[in-house]
C-alpha atoms as a PDB file:
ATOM      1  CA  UNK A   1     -19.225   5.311  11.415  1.00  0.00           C
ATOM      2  CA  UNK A   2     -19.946   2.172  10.474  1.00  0.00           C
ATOM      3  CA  UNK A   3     -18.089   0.074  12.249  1.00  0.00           C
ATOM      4  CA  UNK A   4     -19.180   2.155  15.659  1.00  0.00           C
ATOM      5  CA  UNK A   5     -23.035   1.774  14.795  1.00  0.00           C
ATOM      6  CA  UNK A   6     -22.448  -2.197  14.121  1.00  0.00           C
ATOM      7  CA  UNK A   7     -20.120  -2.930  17.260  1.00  0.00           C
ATOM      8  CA  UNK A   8     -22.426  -1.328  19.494  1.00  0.00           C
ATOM      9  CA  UNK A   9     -25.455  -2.744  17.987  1.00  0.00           C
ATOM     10  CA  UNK A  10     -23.475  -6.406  19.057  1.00  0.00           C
ATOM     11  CA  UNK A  11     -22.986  -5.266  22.291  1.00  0.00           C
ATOM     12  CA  UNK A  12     -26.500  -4.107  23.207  1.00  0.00           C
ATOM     13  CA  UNK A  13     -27.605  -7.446  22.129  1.00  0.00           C
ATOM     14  CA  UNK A  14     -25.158  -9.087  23.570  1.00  0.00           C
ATOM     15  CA  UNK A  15     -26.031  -7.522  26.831  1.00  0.00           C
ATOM     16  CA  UNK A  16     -29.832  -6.804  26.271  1.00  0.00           C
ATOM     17  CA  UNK A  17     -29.733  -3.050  26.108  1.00  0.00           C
ATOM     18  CA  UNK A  18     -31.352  -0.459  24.091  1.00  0.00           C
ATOM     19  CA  UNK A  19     -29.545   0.806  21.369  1.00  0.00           C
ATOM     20  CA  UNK A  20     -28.836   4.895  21.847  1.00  0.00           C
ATOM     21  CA  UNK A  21     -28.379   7.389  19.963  1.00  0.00           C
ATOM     22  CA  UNK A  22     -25.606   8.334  18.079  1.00  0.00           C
ATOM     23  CA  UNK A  23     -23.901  11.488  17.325  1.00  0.00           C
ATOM     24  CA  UNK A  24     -21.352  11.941  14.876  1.00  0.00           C
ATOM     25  CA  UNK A  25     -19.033  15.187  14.266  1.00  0.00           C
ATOM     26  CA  UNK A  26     -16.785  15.109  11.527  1.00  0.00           C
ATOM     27  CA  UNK A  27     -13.792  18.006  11.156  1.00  0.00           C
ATOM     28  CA  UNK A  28     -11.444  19.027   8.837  1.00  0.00           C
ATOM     29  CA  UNK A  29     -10.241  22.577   7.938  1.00  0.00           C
ATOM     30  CA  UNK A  30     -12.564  25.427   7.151  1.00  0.00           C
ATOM     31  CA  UNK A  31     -12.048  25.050   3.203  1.00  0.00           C
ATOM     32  CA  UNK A  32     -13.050  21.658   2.928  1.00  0.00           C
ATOM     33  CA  UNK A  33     -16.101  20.808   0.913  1.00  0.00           C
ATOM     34  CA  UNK A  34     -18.510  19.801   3.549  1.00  0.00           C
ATOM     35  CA  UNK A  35     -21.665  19.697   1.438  1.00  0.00           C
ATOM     36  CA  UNK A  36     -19.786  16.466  -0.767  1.00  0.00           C
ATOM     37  CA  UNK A  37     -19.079  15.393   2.843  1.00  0.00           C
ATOM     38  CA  UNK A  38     -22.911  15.603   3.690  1.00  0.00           C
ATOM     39  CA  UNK A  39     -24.480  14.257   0.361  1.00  0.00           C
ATOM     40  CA  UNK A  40     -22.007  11.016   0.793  1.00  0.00           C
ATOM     41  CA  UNK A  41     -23.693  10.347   4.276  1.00  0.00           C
ATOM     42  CA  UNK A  42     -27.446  10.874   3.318  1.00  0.00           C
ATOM     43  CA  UNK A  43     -28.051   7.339   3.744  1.00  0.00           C
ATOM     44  CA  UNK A  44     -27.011   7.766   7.685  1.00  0.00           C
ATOM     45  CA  UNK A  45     -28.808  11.137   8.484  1.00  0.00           C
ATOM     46  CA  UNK A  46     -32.374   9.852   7.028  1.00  0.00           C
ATOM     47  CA  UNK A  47     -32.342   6.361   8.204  1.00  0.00           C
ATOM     48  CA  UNK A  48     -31.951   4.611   5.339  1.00  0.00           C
ATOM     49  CA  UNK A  49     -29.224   1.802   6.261  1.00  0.00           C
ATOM     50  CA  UNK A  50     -30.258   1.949  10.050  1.00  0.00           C
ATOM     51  CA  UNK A  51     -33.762   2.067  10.034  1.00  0.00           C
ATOM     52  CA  UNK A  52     -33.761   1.112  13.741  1.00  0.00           C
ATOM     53  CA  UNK A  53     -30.833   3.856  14.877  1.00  0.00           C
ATOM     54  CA  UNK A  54     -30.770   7.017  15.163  1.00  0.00           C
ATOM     55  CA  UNK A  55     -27.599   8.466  14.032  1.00  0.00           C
ATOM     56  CA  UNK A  56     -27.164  12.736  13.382  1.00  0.00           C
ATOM     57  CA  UNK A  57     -24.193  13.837  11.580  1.00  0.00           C
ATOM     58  CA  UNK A  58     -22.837  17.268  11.724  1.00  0.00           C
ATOM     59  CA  UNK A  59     -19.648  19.129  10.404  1.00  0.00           C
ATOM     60  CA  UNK A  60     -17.216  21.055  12.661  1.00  0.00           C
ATOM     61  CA  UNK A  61     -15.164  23.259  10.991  1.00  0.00           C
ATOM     62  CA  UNK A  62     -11.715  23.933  12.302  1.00  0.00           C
ATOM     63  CA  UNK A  63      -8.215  22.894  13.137  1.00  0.00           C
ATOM     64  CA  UNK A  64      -7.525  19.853  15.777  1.00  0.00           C
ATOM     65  CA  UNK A  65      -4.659  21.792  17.217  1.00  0.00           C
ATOM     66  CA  UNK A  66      -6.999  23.476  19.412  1.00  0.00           C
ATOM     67  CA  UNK A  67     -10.918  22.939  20.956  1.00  0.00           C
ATOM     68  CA  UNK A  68     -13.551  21.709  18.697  1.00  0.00           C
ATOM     69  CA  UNK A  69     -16.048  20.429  20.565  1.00  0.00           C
ATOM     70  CA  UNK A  70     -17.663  21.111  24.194  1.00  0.00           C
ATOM     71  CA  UNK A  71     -16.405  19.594  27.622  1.00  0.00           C
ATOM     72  CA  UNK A  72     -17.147  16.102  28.367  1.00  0.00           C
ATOM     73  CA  UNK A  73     -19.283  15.375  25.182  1.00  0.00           C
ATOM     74  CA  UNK A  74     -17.563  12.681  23.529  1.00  0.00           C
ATOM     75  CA  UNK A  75     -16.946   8.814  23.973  1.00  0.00           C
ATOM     76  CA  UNK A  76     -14.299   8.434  20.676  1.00  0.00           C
ATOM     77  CA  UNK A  77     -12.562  10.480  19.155  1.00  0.00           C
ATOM     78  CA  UNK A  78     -10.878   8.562  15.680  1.00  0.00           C
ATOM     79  CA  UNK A  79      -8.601  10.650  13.648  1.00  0.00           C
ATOM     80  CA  UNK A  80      -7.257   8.690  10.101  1.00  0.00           C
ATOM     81  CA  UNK A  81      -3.416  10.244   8.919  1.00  0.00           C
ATOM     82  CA  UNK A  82      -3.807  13.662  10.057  1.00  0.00           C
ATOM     83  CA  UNK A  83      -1.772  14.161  13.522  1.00  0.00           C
ATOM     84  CA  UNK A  84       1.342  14.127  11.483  1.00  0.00           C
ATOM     85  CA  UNK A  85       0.621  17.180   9.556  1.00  0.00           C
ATOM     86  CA  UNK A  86       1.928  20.376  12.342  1.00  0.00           C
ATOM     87  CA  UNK A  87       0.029  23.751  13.098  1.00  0.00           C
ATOM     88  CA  UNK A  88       2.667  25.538  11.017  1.00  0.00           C
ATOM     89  CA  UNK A  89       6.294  25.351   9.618  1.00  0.00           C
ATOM     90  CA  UNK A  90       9.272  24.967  12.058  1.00  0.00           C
ATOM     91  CA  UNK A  91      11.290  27.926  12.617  1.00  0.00           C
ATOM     92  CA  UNK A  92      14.214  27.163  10.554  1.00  0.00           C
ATOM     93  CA  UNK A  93      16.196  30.532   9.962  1.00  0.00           C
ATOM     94  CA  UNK A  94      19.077  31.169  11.345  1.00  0.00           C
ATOM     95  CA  UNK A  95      18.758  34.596  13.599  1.00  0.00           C
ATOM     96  CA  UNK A  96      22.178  34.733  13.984  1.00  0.00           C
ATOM     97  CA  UNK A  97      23.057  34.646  10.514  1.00  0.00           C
ATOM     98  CA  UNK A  98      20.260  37.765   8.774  1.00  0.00           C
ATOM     99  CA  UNK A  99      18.025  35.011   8.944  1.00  0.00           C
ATOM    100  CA  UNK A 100      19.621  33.051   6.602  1.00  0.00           C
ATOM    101  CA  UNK A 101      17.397  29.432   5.815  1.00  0.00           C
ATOM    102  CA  UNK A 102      19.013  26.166   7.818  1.00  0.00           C
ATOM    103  CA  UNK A 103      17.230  24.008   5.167  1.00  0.00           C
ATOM    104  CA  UNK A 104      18.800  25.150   2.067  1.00  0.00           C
ATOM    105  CA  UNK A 105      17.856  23.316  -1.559  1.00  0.00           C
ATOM    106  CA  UNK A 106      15.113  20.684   1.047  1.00  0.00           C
ATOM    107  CA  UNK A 107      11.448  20.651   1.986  1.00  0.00           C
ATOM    108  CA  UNK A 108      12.007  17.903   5.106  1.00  0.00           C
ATOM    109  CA  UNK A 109      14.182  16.695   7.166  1.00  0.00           C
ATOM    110  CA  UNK A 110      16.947  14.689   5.578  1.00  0.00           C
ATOM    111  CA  UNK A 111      20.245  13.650   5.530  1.00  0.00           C
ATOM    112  CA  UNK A 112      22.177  16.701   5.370  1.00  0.00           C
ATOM    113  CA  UNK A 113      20.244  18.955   7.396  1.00  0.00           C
ATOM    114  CA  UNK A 114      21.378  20.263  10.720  1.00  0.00           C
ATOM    115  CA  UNK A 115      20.777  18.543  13.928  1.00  0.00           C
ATOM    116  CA  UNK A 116      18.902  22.335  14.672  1.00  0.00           C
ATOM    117  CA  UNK A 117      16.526  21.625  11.642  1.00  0.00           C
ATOM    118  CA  UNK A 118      15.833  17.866  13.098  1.00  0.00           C
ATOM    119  CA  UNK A 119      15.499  19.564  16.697  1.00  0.00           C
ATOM    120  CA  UNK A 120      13.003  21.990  15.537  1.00  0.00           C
ATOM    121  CA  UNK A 121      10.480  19.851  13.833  1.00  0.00           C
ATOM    122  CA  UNK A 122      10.665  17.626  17.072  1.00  0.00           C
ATOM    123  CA  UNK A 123       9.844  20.503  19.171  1.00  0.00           C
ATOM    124  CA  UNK A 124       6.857  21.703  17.533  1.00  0.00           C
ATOM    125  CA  UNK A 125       5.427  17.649  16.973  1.00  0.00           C
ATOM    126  CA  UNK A 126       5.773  17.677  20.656  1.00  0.00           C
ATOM    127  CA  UNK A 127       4.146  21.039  20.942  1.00  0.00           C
ATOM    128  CA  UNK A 128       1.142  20.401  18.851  1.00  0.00           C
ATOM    129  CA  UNK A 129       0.636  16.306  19.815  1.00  0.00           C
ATOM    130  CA  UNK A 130      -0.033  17.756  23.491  1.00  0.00           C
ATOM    131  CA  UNK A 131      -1.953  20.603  22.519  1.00  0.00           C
ATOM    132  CA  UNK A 132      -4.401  18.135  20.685  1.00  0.00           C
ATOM    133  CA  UNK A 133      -3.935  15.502  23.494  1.00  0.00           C
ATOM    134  CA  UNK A 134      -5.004  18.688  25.709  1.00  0.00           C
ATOM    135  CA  UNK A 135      -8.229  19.451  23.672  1.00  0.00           C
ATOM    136  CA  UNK A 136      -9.219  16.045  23.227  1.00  0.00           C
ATOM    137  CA  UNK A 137      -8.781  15.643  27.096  1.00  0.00           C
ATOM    138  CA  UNK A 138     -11.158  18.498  28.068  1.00  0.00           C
ATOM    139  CA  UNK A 139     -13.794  17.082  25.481  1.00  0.00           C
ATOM    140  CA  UNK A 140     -14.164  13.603  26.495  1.00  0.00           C
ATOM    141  CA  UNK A 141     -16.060  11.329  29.079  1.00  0.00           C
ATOM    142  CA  UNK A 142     -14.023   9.482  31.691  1.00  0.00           C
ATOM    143  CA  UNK A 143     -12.598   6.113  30.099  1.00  0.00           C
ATOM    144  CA  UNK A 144     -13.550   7.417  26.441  1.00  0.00           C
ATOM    145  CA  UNK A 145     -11.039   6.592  23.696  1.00  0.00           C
ATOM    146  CA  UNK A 146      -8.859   8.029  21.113  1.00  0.00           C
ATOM    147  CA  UNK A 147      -8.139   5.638  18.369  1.00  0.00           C
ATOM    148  CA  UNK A 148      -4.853   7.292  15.804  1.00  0.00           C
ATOM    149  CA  UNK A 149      -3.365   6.407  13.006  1.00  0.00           C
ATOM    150  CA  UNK A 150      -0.866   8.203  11.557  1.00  0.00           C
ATOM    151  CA  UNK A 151       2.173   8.202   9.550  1.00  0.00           C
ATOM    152  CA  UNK A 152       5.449   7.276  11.710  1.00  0.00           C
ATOM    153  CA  UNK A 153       8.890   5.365  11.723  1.00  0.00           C
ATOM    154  CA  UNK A 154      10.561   2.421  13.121  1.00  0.00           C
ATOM    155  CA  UNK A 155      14.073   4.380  13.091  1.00  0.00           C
ATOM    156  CA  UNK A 156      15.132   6.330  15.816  1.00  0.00           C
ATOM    157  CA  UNK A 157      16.827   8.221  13.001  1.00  0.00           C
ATOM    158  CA  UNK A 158      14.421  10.872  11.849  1.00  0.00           C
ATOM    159  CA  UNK A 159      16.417  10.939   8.001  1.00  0.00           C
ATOM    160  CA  UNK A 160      15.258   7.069   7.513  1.00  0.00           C
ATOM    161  CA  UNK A 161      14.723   6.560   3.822  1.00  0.00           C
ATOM    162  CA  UNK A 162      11.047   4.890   5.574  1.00  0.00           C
ATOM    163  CA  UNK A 163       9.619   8.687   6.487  1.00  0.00           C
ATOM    164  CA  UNK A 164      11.778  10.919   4.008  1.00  0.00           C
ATOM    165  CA  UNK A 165      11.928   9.118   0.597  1.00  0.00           C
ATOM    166  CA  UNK A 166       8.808  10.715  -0.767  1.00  0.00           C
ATOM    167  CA  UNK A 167      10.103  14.240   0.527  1.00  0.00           C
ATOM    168  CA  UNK A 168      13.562  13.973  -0.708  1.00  0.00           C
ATOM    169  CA  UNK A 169      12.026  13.161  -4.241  1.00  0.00           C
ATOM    170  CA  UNK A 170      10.263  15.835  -3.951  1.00  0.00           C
ATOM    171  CA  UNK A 171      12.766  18.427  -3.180  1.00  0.00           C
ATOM    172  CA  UNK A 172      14.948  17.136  -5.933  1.00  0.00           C
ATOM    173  CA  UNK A 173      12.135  17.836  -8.920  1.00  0.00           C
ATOM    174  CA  UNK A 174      12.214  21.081  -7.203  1.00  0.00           C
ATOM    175  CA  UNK A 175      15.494  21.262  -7.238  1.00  0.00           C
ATOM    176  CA  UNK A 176      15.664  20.453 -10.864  1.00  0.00           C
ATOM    177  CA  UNK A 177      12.934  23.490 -11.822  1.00  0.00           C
ATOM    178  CA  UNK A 178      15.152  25.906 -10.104  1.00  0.00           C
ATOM    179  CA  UNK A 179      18.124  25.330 -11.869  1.00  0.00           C
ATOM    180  CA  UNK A 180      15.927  25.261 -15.065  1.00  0.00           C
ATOM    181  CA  UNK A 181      14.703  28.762 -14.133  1.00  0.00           C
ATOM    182  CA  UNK A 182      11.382  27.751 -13.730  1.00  0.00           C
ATOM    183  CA  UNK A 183      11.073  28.247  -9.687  1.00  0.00           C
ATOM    184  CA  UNK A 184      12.900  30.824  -8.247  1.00  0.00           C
ATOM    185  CA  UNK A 185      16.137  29.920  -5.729  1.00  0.00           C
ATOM    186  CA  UNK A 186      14.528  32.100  -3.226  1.00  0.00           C
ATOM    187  CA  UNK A 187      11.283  30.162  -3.442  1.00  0.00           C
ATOM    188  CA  UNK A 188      12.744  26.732  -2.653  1.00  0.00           C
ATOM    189  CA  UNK A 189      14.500  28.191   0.424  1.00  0.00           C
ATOM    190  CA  UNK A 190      11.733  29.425   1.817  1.00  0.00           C
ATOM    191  CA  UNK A 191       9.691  26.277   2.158  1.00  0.00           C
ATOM    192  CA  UNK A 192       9.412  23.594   4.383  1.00  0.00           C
ATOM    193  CA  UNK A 193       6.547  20.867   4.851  1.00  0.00           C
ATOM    194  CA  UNK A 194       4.513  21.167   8.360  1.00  0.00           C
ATOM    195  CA  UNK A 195       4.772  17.403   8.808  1.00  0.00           C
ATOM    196  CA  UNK A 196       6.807  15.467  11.240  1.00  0.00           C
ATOM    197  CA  UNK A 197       7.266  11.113  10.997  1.00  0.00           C
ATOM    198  CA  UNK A 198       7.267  10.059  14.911  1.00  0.00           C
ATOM    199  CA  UNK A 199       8.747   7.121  16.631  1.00  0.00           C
ATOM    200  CA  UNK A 200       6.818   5.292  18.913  1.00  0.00           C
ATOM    201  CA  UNK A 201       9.072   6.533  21.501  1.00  0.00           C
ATOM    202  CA  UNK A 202       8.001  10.176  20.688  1.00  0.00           C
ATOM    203  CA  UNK A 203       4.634   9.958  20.576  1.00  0.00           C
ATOM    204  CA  UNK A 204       4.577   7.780  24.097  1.00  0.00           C
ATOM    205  CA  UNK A 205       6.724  10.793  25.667  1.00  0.00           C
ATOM    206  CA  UNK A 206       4.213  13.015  25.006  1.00  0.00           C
ATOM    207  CA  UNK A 207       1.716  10.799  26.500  1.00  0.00           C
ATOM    208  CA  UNK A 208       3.107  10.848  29.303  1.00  0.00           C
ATOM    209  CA  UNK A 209       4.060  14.249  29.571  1.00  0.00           C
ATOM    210  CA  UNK A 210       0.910  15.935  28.791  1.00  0.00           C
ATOM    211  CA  UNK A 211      -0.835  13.202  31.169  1.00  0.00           C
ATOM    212  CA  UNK A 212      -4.516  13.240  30.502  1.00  0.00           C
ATOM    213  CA  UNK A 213      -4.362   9.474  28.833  1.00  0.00           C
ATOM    214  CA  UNK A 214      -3.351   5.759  29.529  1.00  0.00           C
ATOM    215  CA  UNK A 215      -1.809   4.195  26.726  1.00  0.00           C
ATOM    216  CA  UNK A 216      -3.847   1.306  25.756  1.00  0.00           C
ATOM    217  CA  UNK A 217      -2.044   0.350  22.302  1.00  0.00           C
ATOM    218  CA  UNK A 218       1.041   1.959  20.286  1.00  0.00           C
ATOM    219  CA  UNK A 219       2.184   0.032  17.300  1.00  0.00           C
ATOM    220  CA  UNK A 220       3.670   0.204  13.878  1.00  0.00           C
ATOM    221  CA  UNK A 221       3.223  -1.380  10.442  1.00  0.00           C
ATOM    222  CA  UNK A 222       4.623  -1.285   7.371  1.00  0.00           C
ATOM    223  CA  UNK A 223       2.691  -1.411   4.120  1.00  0.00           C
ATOM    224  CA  UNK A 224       5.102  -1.511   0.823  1.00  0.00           C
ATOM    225  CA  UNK A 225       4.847   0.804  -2.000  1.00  0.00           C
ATOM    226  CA  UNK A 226       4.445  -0.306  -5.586  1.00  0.00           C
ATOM    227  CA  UNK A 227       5.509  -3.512  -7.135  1.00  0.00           C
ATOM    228  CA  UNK A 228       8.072  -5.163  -9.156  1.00  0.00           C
ATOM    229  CA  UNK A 229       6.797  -3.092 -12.343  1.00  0.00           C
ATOM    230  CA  UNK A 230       9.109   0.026 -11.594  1.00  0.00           C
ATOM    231  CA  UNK A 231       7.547   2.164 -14.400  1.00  0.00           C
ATOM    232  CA  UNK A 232       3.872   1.111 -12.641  1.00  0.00           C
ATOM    233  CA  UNK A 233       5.330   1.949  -9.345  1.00  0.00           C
ATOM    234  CA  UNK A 234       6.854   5.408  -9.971  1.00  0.00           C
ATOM    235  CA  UNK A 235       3.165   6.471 -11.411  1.00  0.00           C
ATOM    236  CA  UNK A 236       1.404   5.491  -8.477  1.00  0.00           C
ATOM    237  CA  UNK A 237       4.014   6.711  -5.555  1.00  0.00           C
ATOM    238  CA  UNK A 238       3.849   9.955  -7.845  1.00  0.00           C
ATOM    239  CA  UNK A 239       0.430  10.361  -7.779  1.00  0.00           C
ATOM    240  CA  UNK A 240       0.093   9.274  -4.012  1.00  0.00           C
ATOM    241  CA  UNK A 241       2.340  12.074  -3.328  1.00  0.00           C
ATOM    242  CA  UNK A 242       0.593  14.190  -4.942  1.00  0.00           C
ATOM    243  CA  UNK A 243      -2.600  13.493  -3.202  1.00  0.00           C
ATOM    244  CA  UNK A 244      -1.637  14.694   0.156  1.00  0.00           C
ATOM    245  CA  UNK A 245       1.159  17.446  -1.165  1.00  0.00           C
ATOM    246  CA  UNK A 246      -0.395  19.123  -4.127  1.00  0.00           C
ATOM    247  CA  UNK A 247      -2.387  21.690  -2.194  1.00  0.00           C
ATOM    248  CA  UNK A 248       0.605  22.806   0.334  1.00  0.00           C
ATOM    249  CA  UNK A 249       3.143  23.083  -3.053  1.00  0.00           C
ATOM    250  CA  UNK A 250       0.300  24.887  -4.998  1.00  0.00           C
ATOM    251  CA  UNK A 251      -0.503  27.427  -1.736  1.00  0.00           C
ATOM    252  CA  UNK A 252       3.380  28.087  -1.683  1.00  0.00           C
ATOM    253  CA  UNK A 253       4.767  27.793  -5.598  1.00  0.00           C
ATOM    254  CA  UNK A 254       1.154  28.850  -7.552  1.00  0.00           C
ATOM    255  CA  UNK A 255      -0.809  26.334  -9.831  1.00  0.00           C
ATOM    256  CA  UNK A 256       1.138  26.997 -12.981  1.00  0.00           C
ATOM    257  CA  UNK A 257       3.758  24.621 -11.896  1.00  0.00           C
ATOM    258  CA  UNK A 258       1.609  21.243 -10.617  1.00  0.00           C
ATOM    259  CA  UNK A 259       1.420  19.348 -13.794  1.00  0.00           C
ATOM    260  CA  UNK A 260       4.906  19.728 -14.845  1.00  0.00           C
ATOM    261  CA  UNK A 261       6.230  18.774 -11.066  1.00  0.00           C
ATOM    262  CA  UNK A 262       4.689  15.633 -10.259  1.00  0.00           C
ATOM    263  CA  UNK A 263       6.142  14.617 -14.201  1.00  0.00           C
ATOM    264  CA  UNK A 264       9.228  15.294 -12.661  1.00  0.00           C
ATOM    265  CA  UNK A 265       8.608  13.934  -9.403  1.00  0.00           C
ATOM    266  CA  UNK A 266       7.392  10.676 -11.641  1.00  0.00           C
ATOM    267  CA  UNK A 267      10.218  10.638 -14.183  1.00  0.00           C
ATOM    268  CA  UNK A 268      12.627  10.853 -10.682  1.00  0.00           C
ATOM    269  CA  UNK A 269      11.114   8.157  -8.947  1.00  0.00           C
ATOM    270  CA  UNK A 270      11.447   5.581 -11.880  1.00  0.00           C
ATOM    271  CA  UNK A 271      14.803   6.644 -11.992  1.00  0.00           C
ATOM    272  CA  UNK A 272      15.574   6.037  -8.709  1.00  0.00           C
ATOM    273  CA  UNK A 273      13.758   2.453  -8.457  1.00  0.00           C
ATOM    274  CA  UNK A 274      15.277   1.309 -11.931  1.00  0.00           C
ATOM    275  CA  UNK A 275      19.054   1.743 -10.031  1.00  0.00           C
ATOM    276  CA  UNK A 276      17.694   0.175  -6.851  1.00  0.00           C
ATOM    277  CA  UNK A 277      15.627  -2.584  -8.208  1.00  0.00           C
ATOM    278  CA  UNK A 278      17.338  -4.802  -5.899  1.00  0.00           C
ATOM    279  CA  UNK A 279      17.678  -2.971  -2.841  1.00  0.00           C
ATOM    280  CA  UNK A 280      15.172  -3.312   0.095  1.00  0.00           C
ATOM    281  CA  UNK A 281      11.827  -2.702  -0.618  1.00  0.00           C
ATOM    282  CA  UNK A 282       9.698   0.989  -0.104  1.00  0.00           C
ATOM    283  CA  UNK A 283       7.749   0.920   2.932  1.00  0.00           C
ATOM    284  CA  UNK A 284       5.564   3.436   4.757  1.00  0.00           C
ATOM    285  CA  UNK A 285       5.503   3.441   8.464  1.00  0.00           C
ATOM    286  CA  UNK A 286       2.140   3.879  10.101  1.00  0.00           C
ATOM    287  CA  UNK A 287       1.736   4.083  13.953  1.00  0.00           C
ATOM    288  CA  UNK A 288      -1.999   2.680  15.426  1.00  0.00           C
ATOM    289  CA  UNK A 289      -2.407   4.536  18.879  1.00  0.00           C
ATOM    290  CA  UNK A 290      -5.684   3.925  21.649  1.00  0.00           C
ATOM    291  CA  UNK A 291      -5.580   6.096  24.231  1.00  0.00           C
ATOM    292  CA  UNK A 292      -7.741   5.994  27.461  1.00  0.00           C
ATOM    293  CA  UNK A 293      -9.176   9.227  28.884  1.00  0.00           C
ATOM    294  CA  UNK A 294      -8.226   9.467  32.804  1.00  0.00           C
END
């Protein structure tokens, strides 16, 4: 918000305009604490760090994968690691077979799934990118923008160890608490993450399929996880995995089990970086996308 108020601020001056108003609307999901939200950004809503702006804030409860806002009413829309996560779970039983899971013993896509499980999650990325592409169309002023970042791959292999490390970890300290007893078999196979790593290629095909938006800039980076101290490292990949997973595994396997996962999931990862010490480093992939409105 920031940033906006202080680039346009630069720009008015630059061109000797007045400043206008500005309008934020933040969302995220109906159960999010929007009163923390609101207390953080007092300084904004009473004028205390822009004395000469004004700037009204408001919360908008809801999902993305669908309208949020009226027609024609915004000039950016900026969305930080979020378009990754899906609208729900890939169908990933096989109908043919009672229903029997196609992701047995994993949470992701990985190396040994089906090409029907990697099929599936690709379908309903595509399904849900151009459903938010759609809403964000409707909403915005001609020549607005929609800045994305979100996490992504390199690969055009969809098991790359760059957007399923974390996830296979993950499966295997479930694994390991199911044949301790302490998750049920039955449990494990009926799970799967709503999340889906893109390629630049998929995200730009459904661009230019859904057609409401130029493509202004689609790139990746890589930012490397941990450091040469592997006990260090397995801590703080643990508990960055747990900061974006903990709430999905709780919904699905209760709280009871949290705690004594993500020792697991930390005890695995040092493991696994003690054996591979010298192999190629840990990255993750994020994709930076700016879209024009039509």
């Amino acid at each position: 918000m920031a940033t906006v108020i202080d680039t346009v601020k630069c720009k008015c001056k630059e061109l000797g305009l007045q400043m206008p108003e500005f309008q934020f609307w933040l969302n995220d999901l109906p159960g999010s604490d929007f009163n923390t939200l609101f207390k953080g950004l007092s300084s904004f809503a009473v004028g205390e760090r822009y004395t000469d702006v004004l700037c009204l804030v408001m919360g908008v409860p809801g999902s993305f994968h669908g309208r949020l806002f009226p027609k024609c009413s915004l000039h950016l829309v900026h969305s930080f690691y979020n378009v990754h996560w899906l609208s729900k779970v890939p169908q990933l039983r096989d109908e043919a077979e009672s229903l029997l899971p196609l992701n047995k013993g994993k949470i992701y896509i990985s190396t040994t799934s089906s090409p029907a499980v990697r099929e599936a999650y690709l379908s309903q990325f595509r399904d849900d990118f151009s459903t938010f592409l759609k809403s964000r169309s409707q909403e915005m002023v001609p020549n607005g923008r929609v800045v994305l970042m979100l996490q992504g791959r390199r690969s055009a292999d969809p098991t790359s160890k760059e957007c399923c490390y974390q996830w296979e970890i993950l499966a295997n300290a479930l694994t390991e608490m199911v044949s301790q007893k302490v998750i049920d078999e039955e449990k494990l196979d009926s799970f799967d993450v709503p999340y889906y790593s893109p390629s630049k290629e998929e995200v730009q095909e459904v661009v230019d399929k859904e057609g409401s938006f130029a493509t202004e800039l689609l790139e990746t980076f890589a930012t490397e996880v941990g450091d040469k101290n592997i006990w260090r490292s397995g801590k703080e990949i643990a508990n960055s995995l747990r900061s974006f997973t903990e709430s999905v595994i709780s919904d699905h396997f209760g709280l009871e089990i949290i705690d004594k996962l993500y020792e697991k999931v930390t005890d695995i990862l040092i493991q696994d970086l003690a054996t591979h010490s010298d192999d190629e480093p840990i990255n993750n992939i994020s994709l930076v996308v700016v879209l024009k409105r039509m």
